[in-house]
Protein backbone atom coordinates (compact mmCIF):
# COMPACT_ATOMS: atom_id res chain seq x y z
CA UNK A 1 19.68 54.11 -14.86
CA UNK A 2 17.09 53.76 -12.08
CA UNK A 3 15.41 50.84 -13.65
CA UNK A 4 18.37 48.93 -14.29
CA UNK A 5 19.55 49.57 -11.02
CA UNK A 6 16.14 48.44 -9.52
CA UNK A 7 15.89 45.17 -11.52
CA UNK A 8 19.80 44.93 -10.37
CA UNK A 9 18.59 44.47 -7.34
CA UNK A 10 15.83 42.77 -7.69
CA UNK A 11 17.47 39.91 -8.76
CA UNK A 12 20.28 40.11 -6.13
CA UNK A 13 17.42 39.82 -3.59
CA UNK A 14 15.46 37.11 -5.31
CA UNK A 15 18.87 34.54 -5.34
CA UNK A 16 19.73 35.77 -2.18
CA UNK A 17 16.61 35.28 -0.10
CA UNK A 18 17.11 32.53 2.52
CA UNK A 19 16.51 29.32 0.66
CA UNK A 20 15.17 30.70 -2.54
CA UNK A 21 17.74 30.02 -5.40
CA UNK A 22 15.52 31.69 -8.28
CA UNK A 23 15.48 30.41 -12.03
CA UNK A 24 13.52 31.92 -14.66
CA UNK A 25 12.00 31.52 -17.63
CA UNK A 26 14.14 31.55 -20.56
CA UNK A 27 16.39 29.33 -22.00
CA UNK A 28 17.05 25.89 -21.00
CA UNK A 29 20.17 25.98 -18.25
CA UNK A 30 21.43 23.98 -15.41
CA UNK A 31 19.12 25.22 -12.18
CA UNK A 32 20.32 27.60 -10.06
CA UNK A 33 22.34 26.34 -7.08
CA UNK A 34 22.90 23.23 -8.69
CA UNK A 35 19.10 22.50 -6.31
CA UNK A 36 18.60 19.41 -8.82
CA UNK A 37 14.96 18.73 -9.36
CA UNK A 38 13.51 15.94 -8.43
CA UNK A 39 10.75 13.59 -8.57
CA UNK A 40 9.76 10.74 -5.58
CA UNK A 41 6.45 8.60 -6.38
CA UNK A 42 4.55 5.70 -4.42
CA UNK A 43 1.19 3.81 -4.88
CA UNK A 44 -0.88 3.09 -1.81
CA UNK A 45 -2.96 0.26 -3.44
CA UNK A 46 -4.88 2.53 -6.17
CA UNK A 47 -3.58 5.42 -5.02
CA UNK A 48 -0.58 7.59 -6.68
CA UNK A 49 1.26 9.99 -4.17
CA UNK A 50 4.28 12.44 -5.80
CA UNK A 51 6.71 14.74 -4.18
CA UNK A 52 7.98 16.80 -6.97
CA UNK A 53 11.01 19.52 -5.59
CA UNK A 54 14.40 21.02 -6.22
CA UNK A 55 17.03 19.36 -3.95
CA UNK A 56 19.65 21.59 -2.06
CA UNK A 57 22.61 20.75 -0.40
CA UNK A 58 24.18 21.25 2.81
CA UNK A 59 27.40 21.82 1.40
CA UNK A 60 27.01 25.52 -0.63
CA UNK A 61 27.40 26.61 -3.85
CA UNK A 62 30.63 28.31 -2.98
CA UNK A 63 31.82 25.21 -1.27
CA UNK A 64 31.05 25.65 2.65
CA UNK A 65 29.94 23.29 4.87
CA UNK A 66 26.93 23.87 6.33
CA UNK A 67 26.27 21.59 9.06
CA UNK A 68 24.73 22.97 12.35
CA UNK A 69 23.61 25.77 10.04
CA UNK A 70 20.58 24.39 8.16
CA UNK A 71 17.89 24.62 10.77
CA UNK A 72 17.17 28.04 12.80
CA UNK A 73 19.80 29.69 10.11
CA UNK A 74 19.27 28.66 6.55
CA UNK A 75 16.08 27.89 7.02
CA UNK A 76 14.51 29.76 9.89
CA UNK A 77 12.65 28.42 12.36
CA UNK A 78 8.57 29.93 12.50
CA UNK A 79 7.47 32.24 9.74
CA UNK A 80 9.93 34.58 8.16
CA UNK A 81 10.79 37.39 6.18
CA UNK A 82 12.13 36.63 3.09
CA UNK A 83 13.15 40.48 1.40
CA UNK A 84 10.72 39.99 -1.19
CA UNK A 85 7.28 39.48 -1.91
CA UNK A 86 3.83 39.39 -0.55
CA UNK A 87 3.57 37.67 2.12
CA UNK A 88 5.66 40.12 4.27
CA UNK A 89 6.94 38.85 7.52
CA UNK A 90 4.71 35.72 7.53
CA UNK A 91 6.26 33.52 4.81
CA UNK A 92 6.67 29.68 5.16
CA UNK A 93 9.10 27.61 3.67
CA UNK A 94 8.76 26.30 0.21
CA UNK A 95 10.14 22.68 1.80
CA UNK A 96 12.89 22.73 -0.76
CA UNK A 97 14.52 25.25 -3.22
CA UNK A 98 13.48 26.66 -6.79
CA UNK A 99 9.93 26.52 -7.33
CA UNK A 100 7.29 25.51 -5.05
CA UNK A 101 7.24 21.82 -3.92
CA UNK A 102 4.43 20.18 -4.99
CA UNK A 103 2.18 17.77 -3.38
CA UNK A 104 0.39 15.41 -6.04
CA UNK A 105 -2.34 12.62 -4.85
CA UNK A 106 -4.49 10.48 -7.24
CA UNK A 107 -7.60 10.06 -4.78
CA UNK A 108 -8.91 11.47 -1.57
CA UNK A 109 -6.58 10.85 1.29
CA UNK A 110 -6.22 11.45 5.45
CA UNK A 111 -2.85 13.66 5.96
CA UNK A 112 -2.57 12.93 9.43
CA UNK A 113 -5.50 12.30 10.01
CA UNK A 114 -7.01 15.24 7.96
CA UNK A 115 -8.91 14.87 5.18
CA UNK A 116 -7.23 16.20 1.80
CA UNK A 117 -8.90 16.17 -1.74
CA UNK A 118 -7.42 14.84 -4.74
CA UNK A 119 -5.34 16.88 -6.57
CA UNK A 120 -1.60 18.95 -6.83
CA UNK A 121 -0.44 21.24 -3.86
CA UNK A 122 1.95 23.56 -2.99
CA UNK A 123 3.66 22.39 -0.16
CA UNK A 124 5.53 24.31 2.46
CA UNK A 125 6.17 24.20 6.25
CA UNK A 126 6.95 26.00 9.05
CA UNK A 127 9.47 24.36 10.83
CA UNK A 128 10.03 24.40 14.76
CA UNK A 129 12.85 23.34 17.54
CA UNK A 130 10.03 21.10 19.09
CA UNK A 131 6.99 20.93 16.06
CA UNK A 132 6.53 21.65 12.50
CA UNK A 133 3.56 22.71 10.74
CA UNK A 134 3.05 21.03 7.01
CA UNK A 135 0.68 23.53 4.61
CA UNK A 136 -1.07 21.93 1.58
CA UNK A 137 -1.72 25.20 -0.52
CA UNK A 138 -4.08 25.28 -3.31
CA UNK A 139 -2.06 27.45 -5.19
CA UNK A 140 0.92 25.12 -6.66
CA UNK A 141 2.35 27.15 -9.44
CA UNK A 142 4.31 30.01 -7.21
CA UNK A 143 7.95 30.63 -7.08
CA UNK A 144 8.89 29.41 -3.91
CA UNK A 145 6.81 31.52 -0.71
CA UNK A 146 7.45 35.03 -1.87
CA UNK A 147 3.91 35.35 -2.53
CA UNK A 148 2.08 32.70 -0.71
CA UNK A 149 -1.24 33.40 0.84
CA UNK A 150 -2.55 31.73 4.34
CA UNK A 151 -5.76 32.25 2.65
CA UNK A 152 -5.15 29.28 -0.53
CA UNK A 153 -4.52 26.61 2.42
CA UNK A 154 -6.15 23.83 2.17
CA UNK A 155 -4.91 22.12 5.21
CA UNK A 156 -2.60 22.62 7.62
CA UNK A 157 -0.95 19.79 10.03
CA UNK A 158 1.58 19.24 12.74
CA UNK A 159 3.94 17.27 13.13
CA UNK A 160 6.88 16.46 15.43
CA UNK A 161 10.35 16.73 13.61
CA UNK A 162 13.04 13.54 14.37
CA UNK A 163 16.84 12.96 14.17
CA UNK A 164 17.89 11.35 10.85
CA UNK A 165 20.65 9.71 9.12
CA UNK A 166 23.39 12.59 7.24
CA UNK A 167 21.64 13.81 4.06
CA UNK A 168 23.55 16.02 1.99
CA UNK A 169 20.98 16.54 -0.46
CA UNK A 170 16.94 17.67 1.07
CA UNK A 171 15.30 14.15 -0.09
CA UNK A 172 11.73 13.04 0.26
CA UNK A 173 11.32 9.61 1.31
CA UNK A 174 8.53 7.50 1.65
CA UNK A 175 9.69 5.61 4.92
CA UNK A 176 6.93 3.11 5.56
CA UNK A 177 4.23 0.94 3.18
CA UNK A 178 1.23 -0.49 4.20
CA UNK A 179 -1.54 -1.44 1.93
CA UNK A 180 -3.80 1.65 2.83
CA UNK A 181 -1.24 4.21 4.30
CA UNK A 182 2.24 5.10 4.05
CA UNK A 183 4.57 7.64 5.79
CA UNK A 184 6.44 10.40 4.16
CA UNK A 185 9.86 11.94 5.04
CA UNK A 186 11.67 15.20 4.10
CA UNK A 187 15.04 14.44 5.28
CA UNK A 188 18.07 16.75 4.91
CA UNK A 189 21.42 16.91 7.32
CA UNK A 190 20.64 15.24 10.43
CA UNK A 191 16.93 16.20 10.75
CA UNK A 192 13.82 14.37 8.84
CA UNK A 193 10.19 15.65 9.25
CA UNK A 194 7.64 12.55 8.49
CA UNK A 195 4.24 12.46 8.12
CA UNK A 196 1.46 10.07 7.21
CA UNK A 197 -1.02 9.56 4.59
CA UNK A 198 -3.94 7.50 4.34
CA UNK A 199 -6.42 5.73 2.29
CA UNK A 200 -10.18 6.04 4.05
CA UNK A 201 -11.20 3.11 2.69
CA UNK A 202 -9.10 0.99 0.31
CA UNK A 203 -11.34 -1.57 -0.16
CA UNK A 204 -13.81 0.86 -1.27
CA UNK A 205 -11.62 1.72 -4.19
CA UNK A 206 -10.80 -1.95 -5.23
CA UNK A 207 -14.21 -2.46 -5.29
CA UNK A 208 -14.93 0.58 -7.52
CA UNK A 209 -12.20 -0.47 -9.69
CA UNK A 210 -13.40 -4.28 -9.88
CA UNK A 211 -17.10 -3.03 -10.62
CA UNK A 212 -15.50 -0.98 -13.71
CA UNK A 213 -13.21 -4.02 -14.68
CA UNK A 214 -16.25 -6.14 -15.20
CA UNK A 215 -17.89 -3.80 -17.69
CA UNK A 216 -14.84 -4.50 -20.26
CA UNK A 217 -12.83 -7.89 -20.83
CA UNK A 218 -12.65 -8.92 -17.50
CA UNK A 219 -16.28 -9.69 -17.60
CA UNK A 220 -16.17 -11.55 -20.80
CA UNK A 221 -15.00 -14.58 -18.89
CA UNK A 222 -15.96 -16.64 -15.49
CA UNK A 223 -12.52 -15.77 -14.05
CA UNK A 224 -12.67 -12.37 -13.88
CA UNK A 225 -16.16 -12.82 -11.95
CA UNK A 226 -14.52 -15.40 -9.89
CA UNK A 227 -12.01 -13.47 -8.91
CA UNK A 228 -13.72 -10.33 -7.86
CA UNK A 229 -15.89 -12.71 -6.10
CA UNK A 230 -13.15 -13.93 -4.36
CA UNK A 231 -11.72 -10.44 -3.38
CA UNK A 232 -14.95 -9.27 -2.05
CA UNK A 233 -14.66 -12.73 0.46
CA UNK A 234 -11.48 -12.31 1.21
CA UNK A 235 -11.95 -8.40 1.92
CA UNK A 236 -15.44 -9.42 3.64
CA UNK A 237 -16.72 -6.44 2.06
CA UNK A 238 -19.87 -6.31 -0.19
CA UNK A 239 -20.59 -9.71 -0.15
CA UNK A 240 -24.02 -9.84 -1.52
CA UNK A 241 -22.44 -8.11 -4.23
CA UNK A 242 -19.89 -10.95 -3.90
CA UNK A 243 -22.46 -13.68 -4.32
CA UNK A 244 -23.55 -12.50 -7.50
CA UNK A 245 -19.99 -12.41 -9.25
CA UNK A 246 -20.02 -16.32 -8.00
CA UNK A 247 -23.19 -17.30 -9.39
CA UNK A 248 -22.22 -15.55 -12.95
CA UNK A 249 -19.15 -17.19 -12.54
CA UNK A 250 -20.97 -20.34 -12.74
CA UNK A 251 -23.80 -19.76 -14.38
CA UNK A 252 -23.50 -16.68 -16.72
CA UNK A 253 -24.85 -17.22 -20.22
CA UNK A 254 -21.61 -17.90 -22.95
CA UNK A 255 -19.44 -17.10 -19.49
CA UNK A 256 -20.38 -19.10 -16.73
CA UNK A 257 -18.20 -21.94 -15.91
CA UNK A 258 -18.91 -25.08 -13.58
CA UNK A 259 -15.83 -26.59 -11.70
CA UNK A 260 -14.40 -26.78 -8.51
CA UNK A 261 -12.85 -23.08 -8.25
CA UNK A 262 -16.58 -21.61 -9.39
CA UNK A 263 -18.11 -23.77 -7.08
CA UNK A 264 -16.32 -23.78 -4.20
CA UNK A 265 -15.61 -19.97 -4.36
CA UNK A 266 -20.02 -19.89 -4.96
CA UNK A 267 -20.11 -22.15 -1.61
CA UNK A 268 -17.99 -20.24 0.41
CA UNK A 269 -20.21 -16.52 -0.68
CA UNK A 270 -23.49 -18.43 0.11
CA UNK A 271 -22.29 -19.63 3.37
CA UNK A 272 -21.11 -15.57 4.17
CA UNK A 273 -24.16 -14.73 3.13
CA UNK A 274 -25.82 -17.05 5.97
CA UNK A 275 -27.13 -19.74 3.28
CA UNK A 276 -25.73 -22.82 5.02
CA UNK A 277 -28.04 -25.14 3.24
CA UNK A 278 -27.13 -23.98 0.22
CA UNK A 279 -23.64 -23.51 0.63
CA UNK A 280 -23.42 -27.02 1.79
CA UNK A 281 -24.90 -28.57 -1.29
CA UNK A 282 -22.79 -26.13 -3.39
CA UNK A 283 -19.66 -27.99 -1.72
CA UNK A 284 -21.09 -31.11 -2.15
CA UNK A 285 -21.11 -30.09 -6.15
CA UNK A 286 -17.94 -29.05 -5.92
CA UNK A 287 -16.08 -32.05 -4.27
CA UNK A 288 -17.99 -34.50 -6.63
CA UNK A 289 -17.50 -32.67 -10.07
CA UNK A 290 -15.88 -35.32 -12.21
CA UNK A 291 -12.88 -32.82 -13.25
CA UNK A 292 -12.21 -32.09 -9.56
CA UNK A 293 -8.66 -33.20 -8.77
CA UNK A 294 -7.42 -34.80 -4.94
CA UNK A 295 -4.80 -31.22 -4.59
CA UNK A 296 -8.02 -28.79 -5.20
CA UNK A 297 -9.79 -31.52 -2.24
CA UNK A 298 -7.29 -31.66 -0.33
CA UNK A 299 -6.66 -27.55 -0.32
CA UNK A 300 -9.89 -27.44 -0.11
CA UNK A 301 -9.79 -29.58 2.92
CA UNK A 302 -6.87 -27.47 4.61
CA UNK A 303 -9.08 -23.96 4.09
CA UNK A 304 -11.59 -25.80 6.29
CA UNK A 305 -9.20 -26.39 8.91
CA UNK A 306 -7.88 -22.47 8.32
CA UNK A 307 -11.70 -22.09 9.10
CA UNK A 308 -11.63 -23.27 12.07
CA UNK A 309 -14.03 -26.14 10.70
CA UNK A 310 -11.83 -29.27 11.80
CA UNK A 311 -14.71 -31.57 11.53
CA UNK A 312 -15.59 -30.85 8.20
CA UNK A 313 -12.16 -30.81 6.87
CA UNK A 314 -12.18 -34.61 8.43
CA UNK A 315 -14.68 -35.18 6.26
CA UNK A 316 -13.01 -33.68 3.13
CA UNK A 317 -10.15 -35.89 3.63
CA UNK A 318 -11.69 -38.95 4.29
CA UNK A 319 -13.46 -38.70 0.86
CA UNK A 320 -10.47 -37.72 -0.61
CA UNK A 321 -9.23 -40.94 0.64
CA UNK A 322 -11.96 -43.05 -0.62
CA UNK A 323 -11.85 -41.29 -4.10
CA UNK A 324 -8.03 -41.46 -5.00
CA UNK A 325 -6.80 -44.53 -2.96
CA UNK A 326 -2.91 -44.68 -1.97
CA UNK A 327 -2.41 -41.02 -4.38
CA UNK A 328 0.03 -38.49 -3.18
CA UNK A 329 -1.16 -36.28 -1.05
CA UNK A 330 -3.77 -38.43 0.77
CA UNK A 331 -1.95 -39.64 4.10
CA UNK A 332 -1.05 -35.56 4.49
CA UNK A 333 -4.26 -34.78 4.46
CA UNK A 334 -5.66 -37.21 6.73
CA UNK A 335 -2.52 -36.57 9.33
CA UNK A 336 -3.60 -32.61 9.24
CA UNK A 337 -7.46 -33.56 9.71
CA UNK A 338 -6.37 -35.91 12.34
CA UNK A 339 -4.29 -33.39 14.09
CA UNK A 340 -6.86 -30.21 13.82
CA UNK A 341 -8.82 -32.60 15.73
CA UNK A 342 -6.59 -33.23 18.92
CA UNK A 343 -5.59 -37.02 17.81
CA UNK A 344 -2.03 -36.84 17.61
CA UNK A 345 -1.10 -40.34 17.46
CA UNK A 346 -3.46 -41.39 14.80
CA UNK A 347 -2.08 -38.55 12.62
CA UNK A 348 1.49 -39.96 13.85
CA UNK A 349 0.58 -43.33 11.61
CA UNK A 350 -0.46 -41.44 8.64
CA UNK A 351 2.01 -38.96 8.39
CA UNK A 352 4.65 -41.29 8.55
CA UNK A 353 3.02 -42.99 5.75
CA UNK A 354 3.31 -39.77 3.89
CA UNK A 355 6.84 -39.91 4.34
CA UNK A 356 7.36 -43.07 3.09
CA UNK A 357 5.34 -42.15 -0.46
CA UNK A 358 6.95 -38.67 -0.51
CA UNK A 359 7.21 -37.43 -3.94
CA UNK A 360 10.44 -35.75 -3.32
CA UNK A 361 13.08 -34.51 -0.83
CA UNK A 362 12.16 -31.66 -0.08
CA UNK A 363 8.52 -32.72 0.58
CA UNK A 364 9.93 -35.53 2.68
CA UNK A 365 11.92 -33.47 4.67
CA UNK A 366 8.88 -31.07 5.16
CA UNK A 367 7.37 -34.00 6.54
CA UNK A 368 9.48 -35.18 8.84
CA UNK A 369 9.16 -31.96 10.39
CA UNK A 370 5.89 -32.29 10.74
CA UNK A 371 6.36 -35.75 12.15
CA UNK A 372 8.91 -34.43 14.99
CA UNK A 373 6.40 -31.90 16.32
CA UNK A 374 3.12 -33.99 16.42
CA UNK A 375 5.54 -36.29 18.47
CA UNK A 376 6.44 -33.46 20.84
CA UNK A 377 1.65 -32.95 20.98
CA UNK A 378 1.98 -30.00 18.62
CA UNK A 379 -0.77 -29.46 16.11
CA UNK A 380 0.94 -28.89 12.34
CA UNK A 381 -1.83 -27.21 11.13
């Protein structure tokens, strides 16, 4: 009689504790509480963040309305004694209902700052009236906090909590995405506690990823080698490295490819590299390849300008002219050039020629835009 008495109330306490809403093992049934479980994912770039946690409501399972109620009373602010357990009257929040909340991230990342490895956490918090503490515990398989340990941390952070929109159901939220960081949100009645994650070095990941990518197919051809070639430029990261995806590009046995893209993208790596002779010639080879068309001149032409190289995209142009005579989009080009320079009336004539060859409306009405602000001395570059 004393046992079943004892495990009586041992289960009273467990689905009574503040927050906990206990399931066990057994049989598969609807969770307790109706705390759905629930699952909220995001890539930074290469990275793979996931929430996984059981969602409570404000309203209760008997049906009251808890509003007002959910922070300080519900869920207690500082640590707290939850009846049961081992972590006595220091126990955190399990930052949801159920089982422990668990923090998942595919790479190292910065929590705020902080440096956390890659792996699954248990995630809990101590919440405050004025600042909240976030734990990343190493131990993610617990019920909830009954038995958490300060001793399994492996970080700790604050953060300041903020006013929300009305959540009836505790939701995680991923509130803002930028290519190496993004902010996370647990948001529940009128309250929401964010915090920020961040990739050290993204670039340092592409690049990992690209150096793998060229060990299988992507390295059986000279556009995968162009294009990491063209990443490392564009991230101006690694650009020795760079150079020698463009030269294999072009010049790989059974892969390398010469043409304008392979050339040009080979050009602009030797010139980053501070090979201006070489680079130059490269260009040269590039304009005057026989397959080259007068769009990839041209483009090529408006990168200069992009550059900040107006004289040299003059000079693109201007061949362009000589090479394909009265072809759309020649009189564009030279009114850019012309303009990048300062010489707003020559590029007047020329893009008004443009408009009169226009291949269609809406590039003529593009055009007369540009038209109406070299009138008014604005550059349309």
């Amino acid at each position: 009689m004393k046992i079943s008495v004892l495990v009586f109330v041992l289960v009273v306490v467990m689905l009574c504790a503040a927050g906990s809403q206990a399931q066990f093992s057994g049989p598969t049934l609807p969770p307790n509480g109706d705390n759905q479980k629930a699952l909220v994912s995001q890539w930074i770039g290469l990275v793979e963040v996931n929430v996984t946690y059981n969602s409570p409501d404000v309203t209760s399972p008997a049906g009251e309305d808890r509003t007002g109620k959910i922070w300080g009373e519900l869920v207690p602010y500082g640590m707290s004694n939850l009846g049961f357990g081992t972590c006595g009257d220091e126990c955190p929040w399990r930052a949801g209902a159920n089982q422990n909340t668990v923090f998942e991230v595919s790479h190292d990342v910065m929590i705020e700052g902080q440096s956390l490895m890659a792996g699954k956490y248990g995630l809990h918090m101590i919440p405050g009236e004025e600042e909240w503490t976030i734990i990343f515990s190493n131990n993610h398989t617990s019920w909830g906090s009954f038995t958490y340990d300060e001793s399994e941390d492996a970080l700790r952070v604050e953060v300041k909590p903020q006013a929300s929109e009305f959540h009836e159901w505790l939701t995680y939220e991923f509130t803002d995405r930028q290519p190496s960081q993004a902010t996370v949100a647990l948001k529940w009645e009128n309250l929401q506690v964010p915090w920020t994650i961040t990739i050290p070095s993204i670039t340092d990941l592409y690049m990992e990823a690209v150096r793998n990518d060229l060990r299988n197919d992507a390295g059986f051809t000279y556009m995968g080698y162009n294009a990491a070639a063209q990443y490392a430029l564009g991230a101006q990261a690694n650009l020795e490295e760079g150079l020698t995806w463009a030269e294999a590009a072009v010049g790989m046995p059974f892969i390398g490819q010469e043409n304008f893209t392979t050339l040009s993208t080979l050009a602009q790596l030797q010139d980053a590299n501070g090979m201006a002779e070489e680079a130059a010639a490269t260009f040269d080879k590039a304009i005057h390849h026989p397959a080259t068309t007068v769009f990839q001149i041209h483009q090529l032409g408006r990168q200069m300008i992009a550059e900040g190289k107006p004289e040299k995209a003059m000079e693109v142009f201007e061949y362009n002219a000589e090479t394909h005579p009265g072809t759309w989009p020649i009189n564009v080009g030279l009114a850019r050039g012309l303009s990048a320079l300062g010489r707003y009336k020559e590029a007047i004539q020329y893009c008004e020629k443009a408009i009169e060859n226009a291949p269609d409306d809406l590039n003529r009405n593009n055009l007369q835009n540009l038209l109406n602000q070299l009138k008014e001395g604005k550059d349309i570059n």
